[in-house]
N, C-alpha and C. Protein backbone atom coordinates (compact mmCIF):
# COMPACT_ATOMS: atom_id res chain seq x y z
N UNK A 1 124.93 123.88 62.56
CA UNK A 1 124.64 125.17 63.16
C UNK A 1 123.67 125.92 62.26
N UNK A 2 122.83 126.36 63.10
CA UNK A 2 121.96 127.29 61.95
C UNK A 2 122.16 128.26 61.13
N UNK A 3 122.14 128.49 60.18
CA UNK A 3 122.93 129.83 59.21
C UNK A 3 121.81 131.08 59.40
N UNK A 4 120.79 131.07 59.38
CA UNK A 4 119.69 132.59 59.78
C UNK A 4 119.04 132.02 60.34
N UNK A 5 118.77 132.34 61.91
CA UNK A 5 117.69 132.29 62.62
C UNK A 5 116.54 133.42 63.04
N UNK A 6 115.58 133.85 62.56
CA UNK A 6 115.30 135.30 63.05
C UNK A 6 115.33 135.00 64.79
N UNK A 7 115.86 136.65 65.09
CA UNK A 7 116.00 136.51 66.56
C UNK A 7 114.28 136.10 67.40
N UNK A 8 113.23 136.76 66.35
CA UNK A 8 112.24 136.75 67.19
C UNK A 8 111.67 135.20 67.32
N UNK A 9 111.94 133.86 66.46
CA UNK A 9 112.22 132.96 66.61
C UNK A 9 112.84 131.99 67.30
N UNK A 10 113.88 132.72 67.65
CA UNK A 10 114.82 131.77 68.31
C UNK A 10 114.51 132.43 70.00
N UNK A 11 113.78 133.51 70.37
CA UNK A 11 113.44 133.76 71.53
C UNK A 11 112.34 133.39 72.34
N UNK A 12 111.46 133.00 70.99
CA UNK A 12 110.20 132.19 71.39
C UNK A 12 110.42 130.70 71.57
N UNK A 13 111.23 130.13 71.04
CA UNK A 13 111.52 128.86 71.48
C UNK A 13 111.96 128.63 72.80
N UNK A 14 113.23 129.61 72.75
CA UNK A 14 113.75 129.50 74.63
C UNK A 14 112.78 130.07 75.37
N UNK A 15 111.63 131.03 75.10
CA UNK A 15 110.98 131.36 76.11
C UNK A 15 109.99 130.32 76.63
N UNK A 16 109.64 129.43 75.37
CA UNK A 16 108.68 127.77 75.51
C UNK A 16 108.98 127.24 76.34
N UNK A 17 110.65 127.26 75.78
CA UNK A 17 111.49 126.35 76.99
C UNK A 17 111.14 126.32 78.64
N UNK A 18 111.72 127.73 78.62
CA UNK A 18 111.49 128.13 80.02
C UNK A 18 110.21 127.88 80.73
N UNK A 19 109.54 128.79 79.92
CA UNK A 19 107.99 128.39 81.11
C UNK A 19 107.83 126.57 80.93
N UNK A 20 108.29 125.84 80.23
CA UNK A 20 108.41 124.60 80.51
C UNK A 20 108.95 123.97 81.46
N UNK A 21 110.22 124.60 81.46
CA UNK A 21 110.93 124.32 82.65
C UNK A 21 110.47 124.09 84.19
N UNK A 22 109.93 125.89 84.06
CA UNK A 22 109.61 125.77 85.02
C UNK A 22 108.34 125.52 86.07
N UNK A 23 107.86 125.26 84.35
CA UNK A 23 106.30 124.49 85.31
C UNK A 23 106.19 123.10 85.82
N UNK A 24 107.10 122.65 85.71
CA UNK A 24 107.32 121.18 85.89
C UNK A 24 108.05 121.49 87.72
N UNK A 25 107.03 120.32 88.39
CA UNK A 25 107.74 120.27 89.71
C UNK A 25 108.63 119.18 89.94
N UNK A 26 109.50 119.25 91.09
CA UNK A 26 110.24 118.55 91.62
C UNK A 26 109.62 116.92 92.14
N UNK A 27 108.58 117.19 91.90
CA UNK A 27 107.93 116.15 93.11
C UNK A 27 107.61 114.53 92.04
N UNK A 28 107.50 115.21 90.50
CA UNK A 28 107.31 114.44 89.61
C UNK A 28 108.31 113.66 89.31
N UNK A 29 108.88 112.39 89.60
CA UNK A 29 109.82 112.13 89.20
C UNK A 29 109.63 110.74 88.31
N UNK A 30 110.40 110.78 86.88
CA UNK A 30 110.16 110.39 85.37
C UNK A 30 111.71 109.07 85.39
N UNK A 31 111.10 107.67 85.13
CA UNK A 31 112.17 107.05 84.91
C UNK A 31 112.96 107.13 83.63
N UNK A 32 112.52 107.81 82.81
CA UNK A 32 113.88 108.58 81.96
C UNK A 32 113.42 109.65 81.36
N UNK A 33 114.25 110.71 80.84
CA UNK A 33 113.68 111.84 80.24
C UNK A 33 112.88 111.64 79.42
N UNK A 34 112.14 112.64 79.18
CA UNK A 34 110.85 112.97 78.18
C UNK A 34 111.22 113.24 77.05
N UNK A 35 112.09 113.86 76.55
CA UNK A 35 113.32 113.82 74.97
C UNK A 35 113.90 112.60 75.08
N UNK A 36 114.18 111.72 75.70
CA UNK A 36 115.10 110.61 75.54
C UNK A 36 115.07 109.83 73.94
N UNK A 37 115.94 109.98 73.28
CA UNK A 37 116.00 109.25 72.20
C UNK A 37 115.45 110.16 70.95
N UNK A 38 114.64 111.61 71.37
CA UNK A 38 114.39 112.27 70.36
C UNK A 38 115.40 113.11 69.15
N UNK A 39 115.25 113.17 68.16
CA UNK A 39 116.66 113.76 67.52
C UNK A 39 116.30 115.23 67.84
N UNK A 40 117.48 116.04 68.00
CA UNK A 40 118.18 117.10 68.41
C UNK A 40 118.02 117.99 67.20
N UNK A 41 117.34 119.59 66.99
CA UNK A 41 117.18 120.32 66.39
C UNK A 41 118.50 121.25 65.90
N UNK A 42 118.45 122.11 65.19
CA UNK A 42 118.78 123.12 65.39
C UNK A 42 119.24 124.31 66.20
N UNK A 43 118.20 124.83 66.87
CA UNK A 43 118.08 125.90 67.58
C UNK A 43 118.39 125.12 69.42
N UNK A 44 117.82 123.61 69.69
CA UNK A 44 118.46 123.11 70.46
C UNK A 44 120.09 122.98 70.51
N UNK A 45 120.60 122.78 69.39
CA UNK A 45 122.22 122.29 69.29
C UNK A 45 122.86 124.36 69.88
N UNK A 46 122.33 124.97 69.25
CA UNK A 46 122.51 126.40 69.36
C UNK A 46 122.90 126.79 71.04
N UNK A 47 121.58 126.51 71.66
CA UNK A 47 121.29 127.07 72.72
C UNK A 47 122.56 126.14 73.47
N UNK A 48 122.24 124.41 73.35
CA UNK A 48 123.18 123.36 74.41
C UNK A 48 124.74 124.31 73.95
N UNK A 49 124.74 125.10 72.93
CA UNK A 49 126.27 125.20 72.69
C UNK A 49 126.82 126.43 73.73
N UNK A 50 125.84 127.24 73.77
CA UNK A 50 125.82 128.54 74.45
C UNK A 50 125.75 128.24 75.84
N UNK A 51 125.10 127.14 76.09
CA UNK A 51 124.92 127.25 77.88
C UNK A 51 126.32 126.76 77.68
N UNK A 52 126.80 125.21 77.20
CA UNK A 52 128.38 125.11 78.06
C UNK A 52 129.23 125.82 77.55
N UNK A 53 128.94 127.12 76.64
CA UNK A 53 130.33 128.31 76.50
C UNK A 53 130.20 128.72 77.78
N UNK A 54 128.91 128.97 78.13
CA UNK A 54 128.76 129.65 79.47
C UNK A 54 129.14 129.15 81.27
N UNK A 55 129.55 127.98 80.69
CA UNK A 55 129.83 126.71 81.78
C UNK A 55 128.43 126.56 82.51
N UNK A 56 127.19 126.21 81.74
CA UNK A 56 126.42 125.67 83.03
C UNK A 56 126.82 124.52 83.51
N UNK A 57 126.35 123.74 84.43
CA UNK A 57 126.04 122.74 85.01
C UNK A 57 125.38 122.17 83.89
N UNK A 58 125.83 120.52 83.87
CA UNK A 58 125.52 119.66 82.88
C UNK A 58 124.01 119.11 83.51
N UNK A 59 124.03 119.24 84.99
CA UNK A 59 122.63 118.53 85.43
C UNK A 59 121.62 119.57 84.78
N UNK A 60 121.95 120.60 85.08
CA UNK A 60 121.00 121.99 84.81
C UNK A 60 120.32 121.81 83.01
N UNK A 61 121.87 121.49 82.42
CA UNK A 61 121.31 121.83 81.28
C UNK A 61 120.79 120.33 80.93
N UNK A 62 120.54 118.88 81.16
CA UNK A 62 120.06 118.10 81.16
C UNK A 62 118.23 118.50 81.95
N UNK A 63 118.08 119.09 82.89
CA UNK A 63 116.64 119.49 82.98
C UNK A 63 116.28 120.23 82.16
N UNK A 64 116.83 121.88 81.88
CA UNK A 64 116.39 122.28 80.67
C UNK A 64 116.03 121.45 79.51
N UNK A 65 116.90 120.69 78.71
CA UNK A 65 116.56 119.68 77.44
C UNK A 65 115.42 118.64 77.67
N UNK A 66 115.31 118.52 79.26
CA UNK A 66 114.31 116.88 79.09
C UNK A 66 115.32 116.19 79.05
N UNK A 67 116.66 115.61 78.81
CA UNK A 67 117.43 114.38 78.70
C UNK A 67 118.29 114.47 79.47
N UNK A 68 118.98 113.31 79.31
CA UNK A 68 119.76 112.96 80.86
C UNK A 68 121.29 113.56 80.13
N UNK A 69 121.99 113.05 80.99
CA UNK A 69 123.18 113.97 81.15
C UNK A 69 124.13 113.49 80.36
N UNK A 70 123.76 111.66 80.12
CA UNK A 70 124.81 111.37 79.26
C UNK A 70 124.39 111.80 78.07
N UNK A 71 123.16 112.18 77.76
CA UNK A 71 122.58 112.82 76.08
C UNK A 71 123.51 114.52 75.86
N UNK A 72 123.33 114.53 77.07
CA UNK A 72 123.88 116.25 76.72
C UNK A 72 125.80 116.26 76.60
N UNK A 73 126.42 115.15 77.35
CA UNK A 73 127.43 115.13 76.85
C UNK A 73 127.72 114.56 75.68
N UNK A 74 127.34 113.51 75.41
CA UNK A 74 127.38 113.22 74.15
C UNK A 74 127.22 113.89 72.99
N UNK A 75 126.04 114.59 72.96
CA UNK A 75 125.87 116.15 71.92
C UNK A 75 126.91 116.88 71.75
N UNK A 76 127.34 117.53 73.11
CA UNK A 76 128.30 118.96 73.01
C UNK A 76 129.42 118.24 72.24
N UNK A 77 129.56 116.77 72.74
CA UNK A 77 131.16 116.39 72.37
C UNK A 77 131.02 116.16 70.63
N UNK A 78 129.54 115.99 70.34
CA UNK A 78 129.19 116.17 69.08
C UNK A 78 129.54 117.50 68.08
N UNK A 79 128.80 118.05 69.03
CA UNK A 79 128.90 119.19 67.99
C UNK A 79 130.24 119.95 68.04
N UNK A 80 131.17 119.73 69.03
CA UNK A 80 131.88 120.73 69.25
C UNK A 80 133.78 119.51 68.38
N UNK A 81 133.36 118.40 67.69
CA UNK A 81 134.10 117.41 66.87
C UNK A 81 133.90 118.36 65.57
N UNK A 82 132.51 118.69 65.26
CA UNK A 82 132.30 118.82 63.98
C UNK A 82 132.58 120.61 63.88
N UNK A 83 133.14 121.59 64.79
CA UNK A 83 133.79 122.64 64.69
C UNK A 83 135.03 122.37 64.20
């Protein structure tokens, strides 16, 4: 977990995110994610922790990340061993 993140940091990343998100169309479809196999940051482990406090949807938060769904369970169940 990150110990100091400045906020104005950690808002510019999710805001990357987002307009990433959502510039990407539906119509494109990728035989495996675009993160697939990439190692997992910081401020990523942060955010994946916050969406499932928040209960998103695991598909949801697998488009947000770029990786598939078994990456994002695998993580949370990661990070949330090492709490």
């Amino acid at each position: 977990m990150p110990k100091k993140l400045g906020i104005f940091y950690l808002l510019f990343c999710v805001s990357l995110r987002i307009m990433n998100f959502f510039s990407q169309t539906s119509k494109h479809k990728k035989s495996s994610p675009k993160r697939a196999y990439m190692p997992w940051n910081e401020i990523d482990d942060a955010i994946l922790l916050r969406m499932h406090k928040c209960k998103m949807a695991k598909t949801r938060m697998a488009r947000f990340f770029e990786r598939s769904v078994g990456a994002i369970n695998s993580r949370i169940e990661k990070l949330t061993e090492e709490m």
